[in-house]
Protein backbone atom coordinates (compact mmCIF):
# COMPACT_ATOMS: atom_id res chain seq x y z
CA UNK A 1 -40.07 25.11 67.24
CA UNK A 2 -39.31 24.36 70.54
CA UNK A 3 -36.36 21.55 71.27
CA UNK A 4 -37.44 18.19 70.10
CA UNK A 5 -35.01 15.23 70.71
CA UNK A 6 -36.08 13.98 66.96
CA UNK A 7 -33.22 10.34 67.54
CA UNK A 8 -35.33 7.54 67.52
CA UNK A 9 -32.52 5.23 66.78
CA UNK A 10 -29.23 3.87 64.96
CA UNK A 11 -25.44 5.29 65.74
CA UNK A 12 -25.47 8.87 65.85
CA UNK A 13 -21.36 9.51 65.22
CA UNK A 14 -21.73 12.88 66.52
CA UNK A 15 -19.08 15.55 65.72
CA UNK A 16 -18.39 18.83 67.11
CA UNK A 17 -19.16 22.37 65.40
CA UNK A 18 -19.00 25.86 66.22
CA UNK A 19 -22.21 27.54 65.42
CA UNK A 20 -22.69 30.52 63.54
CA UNK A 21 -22.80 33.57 66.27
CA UNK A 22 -25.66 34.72 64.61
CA UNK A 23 -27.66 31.27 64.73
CA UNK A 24 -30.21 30.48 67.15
CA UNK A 25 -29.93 26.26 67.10
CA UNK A 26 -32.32 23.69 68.52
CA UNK A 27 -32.52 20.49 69.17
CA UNK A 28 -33.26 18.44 66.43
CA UNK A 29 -33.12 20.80 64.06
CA UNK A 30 -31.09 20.30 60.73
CA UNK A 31 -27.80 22.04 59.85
CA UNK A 32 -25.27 22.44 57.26
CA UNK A 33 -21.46 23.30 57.59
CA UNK A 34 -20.83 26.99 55.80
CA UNK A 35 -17.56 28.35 56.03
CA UNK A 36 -16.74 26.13 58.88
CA UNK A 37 -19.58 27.46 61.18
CA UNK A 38 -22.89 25.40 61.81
CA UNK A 39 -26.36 27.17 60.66
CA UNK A 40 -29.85 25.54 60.81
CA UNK A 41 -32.00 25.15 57.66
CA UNK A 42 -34.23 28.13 58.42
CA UNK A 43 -30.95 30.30 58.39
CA UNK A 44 -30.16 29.05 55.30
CA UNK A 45 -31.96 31.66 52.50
CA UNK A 46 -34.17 29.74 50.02
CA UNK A 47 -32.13 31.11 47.36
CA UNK A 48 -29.59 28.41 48.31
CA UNK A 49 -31.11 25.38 45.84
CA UNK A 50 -32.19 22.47 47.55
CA UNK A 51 -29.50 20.05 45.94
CA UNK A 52 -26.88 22.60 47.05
CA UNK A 53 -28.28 22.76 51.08
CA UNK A 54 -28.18 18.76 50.71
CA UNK A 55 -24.24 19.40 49.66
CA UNK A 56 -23.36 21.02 52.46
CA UNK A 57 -26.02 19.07 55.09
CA UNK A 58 -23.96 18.01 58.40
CA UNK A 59 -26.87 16.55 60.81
CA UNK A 60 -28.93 17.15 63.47
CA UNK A 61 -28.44 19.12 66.19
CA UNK A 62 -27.98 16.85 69.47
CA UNK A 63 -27.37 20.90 71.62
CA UNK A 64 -28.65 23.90 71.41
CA UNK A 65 -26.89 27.50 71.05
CA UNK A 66 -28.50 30.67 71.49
CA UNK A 67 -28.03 34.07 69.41
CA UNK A 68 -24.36 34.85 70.04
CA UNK A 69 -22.85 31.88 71.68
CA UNK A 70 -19.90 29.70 69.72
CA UNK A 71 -19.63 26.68 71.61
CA UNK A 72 -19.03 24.35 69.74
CA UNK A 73 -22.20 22.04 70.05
CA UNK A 74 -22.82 18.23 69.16
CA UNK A 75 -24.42 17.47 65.44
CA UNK A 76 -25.92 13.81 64.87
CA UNK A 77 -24.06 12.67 61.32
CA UNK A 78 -25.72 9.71 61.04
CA UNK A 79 -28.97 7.74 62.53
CA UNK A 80 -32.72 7.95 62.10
CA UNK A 81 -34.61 10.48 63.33
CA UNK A 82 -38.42 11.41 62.88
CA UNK A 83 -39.76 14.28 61.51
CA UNK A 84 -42.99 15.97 60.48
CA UNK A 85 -44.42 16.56 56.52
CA UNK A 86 -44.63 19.68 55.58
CA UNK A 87 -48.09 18.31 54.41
CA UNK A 88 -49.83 14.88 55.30
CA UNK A 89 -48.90 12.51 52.60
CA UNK A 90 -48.31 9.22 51.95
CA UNK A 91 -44.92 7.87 52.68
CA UNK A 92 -42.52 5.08 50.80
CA UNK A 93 -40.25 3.13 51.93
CA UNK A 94 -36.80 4.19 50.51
CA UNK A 95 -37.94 7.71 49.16
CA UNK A 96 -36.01 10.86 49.32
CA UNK A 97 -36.26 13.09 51.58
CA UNK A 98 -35.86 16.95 50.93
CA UNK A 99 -35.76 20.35 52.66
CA UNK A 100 -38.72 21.98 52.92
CA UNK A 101 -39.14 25.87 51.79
CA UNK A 102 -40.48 28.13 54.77
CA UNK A 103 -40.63 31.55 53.66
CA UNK A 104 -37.56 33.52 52.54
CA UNK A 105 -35.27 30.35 54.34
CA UNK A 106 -36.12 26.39 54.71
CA UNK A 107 -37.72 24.91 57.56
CA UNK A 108 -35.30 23.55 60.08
CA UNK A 109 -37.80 20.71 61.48
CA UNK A 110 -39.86 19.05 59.21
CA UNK A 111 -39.62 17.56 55.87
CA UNK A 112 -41.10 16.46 52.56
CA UNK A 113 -41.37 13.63 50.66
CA UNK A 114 -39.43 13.58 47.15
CA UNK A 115 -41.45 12.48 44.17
CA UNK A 116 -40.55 9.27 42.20
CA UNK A 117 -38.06 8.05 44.42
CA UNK A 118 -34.35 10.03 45.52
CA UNK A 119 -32.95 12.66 43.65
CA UNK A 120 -30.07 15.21 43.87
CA UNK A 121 -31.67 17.03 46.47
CA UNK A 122 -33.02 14.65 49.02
CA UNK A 123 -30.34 14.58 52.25
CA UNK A 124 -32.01 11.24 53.87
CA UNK A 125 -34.17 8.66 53.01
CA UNK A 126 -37.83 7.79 54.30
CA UNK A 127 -39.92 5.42 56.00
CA UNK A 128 -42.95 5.43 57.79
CA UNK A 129 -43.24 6.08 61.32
CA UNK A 130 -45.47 4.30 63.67
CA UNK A 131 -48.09 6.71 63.04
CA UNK A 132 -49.25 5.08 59.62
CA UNK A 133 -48.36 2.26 57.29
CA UNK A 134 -46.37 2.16 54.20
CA UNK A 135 -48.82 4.61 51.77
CA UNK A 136 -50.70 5.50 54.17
CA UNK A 137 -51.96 9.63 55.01
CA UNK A 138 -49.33 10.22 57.84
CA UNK A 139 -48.10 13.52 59.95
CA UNK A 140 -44.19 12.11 60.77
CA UNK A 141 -42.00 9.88 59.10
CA UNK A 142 -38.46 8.67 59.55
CA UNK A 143 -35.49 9.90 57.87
CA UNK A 144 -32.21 7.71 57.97
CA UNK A 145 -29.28 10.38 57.46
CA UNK A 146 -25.66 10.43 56.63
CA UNK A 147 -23.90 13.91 57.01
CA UNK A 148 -22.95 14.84 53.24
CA UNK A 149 -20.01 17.37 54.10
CA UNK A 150 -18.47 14.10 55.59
CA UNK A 151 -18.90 11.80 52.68
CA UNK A 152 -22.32 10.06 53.02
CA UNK A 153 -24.53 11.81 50.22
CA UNK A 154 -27.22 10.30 49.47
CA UNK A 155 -27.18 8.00 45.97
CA UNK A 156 -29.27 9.71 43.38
């Protein structure tokens, strides 16, 4: 997916990180802190559980880094930022949001919606976007985030 400035609002605390040389990173997408090296979702293997990809969740990406570069780029920690379902589907206030399995990896820009509520593996919580109301068959919805590798998992 091409870069899509995903902030919509809220403090952002942005930290630096040095990206994984072998990462290709967009803006917006979301990224955990391995081994002290940032990698989006999608270059994160499915095998990793989703509970253990929300352990190690650091933000959003606010740069972008090509295949090869280490710069260290800019990561959102904190704010709201809107993101597509993996699937239309009703969204509630206060639910978890989780990582959403692409293939072999996770996808790095869109989300779903957790099932009864938050849960080990949900790195945000939801709320509707301005594209639907609360239950209502939507395509986006907004995730308030707190980087966990700094402290601000999510309450299961």
């Amino acid at each position: 997916m091409a870069n899509v400035m995903r902030h919509r609002y809220g403090a952002k605390n942005p930290v630096l990180a040095e990206p994984a040389s072998s990462t290709v990173i967009e803006v917006g997408d979301l990224c955990t802190l391995s081994s002290n090296q940032v990698k989006n979702f999608n270059g994160t293997a499915s095998t990793t559980t989703a509970t253990t990809l929300t352990d190690i969740f650091l933000g959003v990406a606010m740069q972008a880094s090509a295949n090869g570069e280490t710069t260290p780029i800019r990561i959102a920690t904190s704010g709201t930022f809107e993101y597509p379902l993996a699937a239309q589907a009703s969204v509630y206030l206060g639910y978890g949001v989780a990582p959403t399995p692409s293939g072999a990896n996770w996808a790095d820009q869109e989300v779903v919606m957790t099932t009864g509520g938050v849960s080990a593996s949900c790195f945000g919580y939801a709320q509707p976007s301005n594209t639907g109301g609360v239950g209502g068959s939507i395509e986006n919805c907004l995730v308030t985030i707190n980087a966990n590798v700094l402290g601000g998992k999510i309450d299961a």
